[in-house]
Every structure is written in C-alpha cells, then in structure tokens.
C-alpha atoms as a PDB file:
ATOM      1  CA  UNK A   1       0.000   0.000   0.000  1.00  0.00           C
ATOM      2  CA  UNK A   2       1.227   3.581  -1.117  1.00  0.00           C
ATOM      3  CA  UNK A   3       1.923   5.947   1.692  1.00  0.00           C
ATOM      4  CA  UNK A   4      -1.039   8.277  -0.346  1.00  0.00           C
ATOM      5  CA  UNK A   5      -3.360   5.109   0.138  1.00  0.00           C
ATOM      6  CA  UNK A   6      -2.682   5.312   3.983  1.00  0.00           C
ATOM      7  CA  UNK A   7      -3.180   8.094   4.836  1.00  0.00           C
ATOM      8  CA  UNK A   8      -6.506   8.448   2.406  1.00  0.00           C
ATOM      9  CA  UNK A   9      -7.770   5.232   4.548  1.00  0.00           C
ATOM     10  CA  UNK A  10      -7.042   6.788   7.362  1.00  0.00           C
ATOM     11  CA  UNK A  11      -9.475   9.786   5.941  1.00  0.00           C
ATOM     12  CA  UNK A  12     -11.965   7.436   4.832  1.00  0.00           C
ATOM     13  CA  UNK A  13     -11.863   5.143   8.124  1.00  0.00           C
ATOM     14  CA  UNK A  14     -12.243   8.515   9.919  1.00  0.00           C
ATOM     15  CA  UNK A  15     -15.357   9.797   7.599  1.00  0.00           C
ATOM     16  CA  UNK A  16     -16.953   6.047   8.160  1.00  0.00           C
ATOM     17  CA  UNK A  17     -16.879   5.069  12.085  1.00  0.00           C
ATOM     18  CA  UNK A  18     -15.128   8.421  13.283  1.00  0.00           C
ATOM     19  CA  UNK A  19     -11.856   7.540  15.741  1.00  0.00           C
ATOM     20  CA  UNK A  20     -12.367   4.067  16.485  1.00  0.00           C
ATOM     21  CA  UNK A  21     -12.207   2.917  12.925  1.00  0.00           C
ATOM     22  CA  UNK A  22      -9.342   5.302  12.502  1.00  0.00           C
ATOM     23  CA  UNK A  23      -6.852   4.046  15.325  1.00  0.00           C
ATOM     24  CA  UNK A  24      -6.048   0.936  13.437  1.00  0.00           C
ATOM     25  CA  UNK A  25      -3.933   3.367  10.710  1.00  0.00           C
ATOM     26  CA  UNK A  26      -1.533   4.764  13.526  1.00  0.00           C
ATOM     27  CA  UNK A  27       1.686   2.750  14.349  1.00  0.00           C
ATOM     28  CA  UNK A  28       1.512   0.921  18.636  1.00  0.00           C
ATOM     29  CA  UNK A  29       4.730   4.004  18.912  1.00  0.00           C
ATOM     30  CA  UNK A  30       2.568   6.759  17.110  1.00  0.00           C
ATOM     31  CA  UNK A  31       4.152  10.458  17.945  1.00  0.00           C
ATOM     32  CA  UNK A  32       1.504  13.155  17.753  1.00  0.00           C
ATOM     33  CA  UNK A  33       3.161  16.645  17.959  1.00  0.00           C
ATOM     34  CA  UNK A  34       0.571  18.912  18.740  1.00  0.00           C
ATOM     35  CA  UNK A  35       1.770  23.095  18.736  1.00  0.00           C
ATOM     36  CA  UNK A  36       0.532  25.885  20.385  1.00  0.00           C
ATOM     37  CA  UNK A  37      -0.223  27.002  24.085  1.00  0.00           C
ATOM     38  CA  UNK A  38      -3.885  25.363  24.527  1.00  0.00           C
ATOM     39  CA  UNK A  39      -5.022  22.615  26.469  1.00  0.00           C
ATOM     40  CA  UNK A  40      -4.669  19.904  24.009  1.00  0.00           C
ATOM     41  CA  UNK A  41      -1.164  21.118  22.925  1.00  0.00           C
ATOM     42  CA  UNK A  42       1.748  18.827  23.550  1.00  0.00           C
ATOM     43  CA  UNK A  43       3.656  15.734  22.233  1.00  0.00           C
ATOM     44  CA  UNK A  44       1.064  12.296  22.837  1.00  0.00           C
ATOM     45  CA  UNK A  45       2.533   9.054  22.380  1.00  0.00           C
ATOM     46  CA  UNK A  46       1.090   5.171  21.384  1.00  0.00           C
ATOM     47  CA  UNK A  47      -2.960   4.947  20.932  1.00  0.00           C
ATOM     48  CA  UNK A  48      -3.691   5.989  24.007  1.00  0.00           C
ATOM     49  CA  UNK A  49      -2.116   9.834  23.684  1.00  0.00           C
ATOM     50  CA  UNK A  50      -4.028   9.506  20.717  1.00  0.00           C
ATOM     51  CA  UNK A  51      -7.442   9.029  22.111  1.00  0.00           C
ATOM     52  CA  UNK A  52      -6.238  11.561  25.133  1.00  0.00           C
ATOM     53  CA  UNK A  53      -6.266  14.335  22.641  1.00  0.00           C
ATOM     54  CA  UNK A  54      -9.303  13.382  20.441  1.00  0.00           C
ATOM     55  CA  UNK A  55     -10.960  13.040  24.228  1.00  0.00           C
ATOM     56  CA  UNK A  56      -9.268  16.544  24.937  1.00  0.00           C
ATOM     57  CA  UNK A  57     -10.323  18.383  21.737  1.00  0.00           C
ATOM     58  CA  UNK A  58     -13.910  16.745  22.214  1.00  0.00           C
ATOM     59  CA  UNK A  59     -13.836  18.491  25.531  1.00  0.00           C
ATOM     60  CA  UNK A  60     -12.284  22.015  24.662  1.00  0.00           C
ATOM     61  CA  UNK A  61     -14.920  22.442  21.124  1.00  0.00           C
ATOM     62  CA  UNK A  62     -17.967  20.734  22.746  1.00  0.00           C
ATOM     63  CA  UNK A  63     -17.410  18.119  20.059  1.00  0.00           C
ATOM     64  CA  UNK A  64     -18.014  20.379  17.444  1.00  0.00           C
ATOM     65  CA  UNK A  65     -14.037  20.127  16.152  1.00  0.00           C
ATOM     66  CA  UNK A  66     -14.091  18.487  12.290  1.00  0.00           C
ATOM     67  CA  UNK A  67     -11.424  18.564   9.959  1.00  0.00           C
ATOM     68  CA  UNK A  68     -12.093  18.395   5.919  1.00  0.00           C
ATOM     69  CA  UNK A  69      -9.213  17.011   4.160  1.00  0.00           C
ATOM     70  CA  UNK A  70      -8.700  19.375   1.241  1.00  0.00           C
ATOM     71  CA  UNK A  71      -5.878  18.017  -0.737  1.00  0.00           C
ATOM     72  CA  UNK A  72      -3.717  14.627  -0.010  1.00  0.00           C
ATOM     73  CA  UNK A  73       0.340  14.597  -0.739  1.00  0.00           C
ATOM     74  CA  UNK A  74       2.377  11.839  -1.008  1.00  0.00           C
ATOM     75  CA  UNK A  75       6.041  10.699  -0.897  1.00  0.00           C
ATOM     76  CA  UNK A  76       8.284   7.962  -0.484  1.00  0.00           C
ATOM     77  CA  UNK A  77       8.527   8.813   3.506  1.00  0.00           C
ATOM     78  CA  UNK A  78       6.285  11.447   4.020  1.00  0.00           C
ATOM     79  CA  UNK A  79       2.356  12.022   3.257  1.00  0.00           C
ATOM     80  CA  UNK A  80       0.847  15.757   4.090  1.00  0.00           C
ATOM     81  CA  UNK A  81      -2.559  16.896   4.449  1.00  0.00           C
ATOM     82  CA  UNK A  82      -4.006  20.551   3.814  1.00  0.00           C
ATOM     83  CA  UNK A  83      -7.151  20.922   5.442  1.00  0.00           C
ATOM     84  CA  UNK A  84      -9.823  23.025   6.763  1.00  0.00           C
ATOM     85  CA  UNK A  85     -10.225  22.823  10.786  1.00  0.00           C
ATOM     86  CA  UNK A  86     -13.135  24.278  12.660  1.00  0.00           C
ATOM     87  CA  UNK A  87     -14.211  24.608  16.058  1.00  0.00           C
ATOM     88  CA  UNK A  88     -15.971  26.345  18.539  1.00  0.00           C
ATOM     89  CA  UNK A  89     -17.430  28.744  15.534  1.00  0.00           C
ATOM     90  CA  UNK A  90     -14.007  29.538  14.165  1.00  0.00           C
ATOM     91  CA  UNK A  91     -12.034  27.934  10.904  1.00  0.00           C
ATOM     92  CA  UNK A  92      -8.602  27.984   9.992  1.00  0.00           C
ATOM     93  CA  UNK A  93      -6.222  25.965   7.690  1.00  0.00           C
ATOM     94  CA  UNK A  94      -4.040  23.154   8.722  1.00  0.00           C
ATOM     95  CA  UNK A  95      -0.801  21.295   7.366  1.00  0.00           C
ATOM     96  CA  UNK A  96      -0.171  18.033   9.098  1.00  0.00           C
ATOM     97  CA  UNK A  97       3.056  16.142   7.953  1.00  0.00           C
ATOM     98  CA  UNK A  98       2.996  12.485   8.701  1.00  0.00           C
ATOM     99  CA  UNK A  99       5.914   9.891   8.193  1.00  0.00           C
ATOM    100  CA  UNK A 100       4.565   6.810   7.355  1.00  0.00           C
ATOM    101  CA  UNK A 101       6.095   3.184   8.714  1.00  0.00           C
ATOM    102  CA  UNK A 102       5.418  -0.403   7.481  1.00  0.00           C
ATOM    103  CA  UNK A 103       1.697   1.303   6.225  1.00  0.00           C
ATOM    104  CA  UNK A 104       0.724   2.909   9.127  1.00  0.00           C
ATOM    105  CA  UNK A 105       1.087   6.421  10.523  1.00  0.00           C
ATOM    106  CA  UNK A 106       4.311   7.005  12.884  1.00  0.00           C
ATOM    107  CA  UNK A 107       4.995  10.526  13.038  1.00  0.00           C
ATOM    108  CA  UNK A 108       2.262  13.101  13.304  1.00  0.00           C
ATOM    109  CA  UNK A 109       2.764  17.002  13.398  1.00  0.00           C
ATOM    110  CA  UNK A 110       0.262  19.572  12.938  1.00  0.00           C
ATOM    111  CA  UNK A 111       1.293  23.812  11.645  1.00  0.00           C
ATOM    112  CA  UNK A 112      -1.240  25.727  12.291  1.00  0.00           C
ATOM    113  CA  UNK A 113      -1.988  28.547   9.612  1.00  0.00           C
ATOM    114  CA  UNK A 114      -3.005  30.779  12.277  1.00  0.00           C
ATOM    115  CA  UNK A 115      -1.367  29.629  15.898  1.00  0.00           C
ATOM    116  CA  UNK A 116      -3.226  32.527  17.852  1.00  0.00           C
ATOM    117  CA  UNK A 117      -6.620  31.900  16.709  1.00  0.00           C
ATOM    118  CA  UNK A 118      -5.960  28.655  17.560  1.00  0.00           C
ATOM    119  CA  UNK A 119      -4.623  29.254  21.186  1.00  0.00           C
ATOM    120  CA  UNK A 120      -7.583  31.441  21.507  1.00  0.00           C
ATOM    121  CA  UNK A 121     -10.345  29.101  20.048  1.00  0.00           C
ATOM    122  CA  UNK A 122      -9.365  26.204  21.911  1.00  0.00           C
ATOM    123  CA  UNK A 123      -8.688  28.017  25.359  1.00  0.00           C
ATOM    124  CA  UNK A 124     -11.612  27.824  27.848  1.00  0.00           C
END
C-alpha cells in the first residue's frame, strides 16, 4: 500500500466510524506533535495519547471540532494533508506532515496557519 493510500484510509476510516475505525492506521509508537499554548497542545505518544487528545479536543470544542481534508500529498517517507479545521465557531487551515512506517502512521505534526486563533479558540 502507497503511503497516499494510507493516509486516504485513514481519511476514509475517519469519515466512516469516526476515531475508532481510525486508530487501526496509527503505528503501537505513534508520535503526535501537537503546537501551540492550549489545552490539548503537547507531544502524545502510542494509541492511548491519541485518544487523550481526540478526548481533549472533544472536551475544549464541545465536540463540534471536524477537519475536511482538502488536498492529499504523497512521498516515499512522508504524506501531508491541507485541510480546513473548525471549532468552537471559528475555521482555519491546517498542514499536518505524517511519516509513514510499514503502512501505518508514525509521526504526526500539525502547523497551524493561524497559531493565535488557535490558542484562543481552543482556550476555555
């Protein structure tokens, strides 16, 4: 499987049965590098950071956090998403660069097109 085809199953799992059917695309070591100086910022590691900050973003946007995959890029070690984030009545764009291992996500880091707005949107 291409590193494109991960991560757009990890899209389409995601779109399907939300995080649940997501989780199996992320590596047991997953690294989730998460900027900014909010609640749910920091470094999570393994499945269970991951569902700490899904749990934490639930929490911070009243569940009302979605992200729209705009356009899918892929390489031999790295796949990148630009999308279109909104919660808690605001929207901004957001890179994420993922490395990809053995066809599952490893590496996870999110920039922020505008870091303030997020601080602000996602602090209570």
């Amino acid at each position: 499987m291409s590193n494109l085809a991960v991560l757009q199953g990890y899209f389409d799992a995601m779109k399907a049965g939300g995080p649940p059917a997501a989780m199996p695309f992320y590596a047991d070591d997953v690294i989730l590098e998460v900027p900014g100086s909010h609640p749910a910022s920091g470094t999570y590691h393994g499945h269970a950071g991951v569902g700490e900050f899904g749990a934490t973003m639930a929490r911070l946007t009243g569940g009302t956090f979605r992200l729209v995959p705009d356009e899918l890029l892929g390489g031999d070690e790295h796949v990148v998403t630009v999308a279109t984030a909104t919660a808690n009545g605001v929207s901004w764009r957001r890179l994420i660069l993922s490395t990809v291992r053995d066809g599952k996500l490893a590496t996870v880091r999110f920039f922020e097109g505008d870091q303030d707005l997020v601080d602000k949107a996602l602090n209570p």
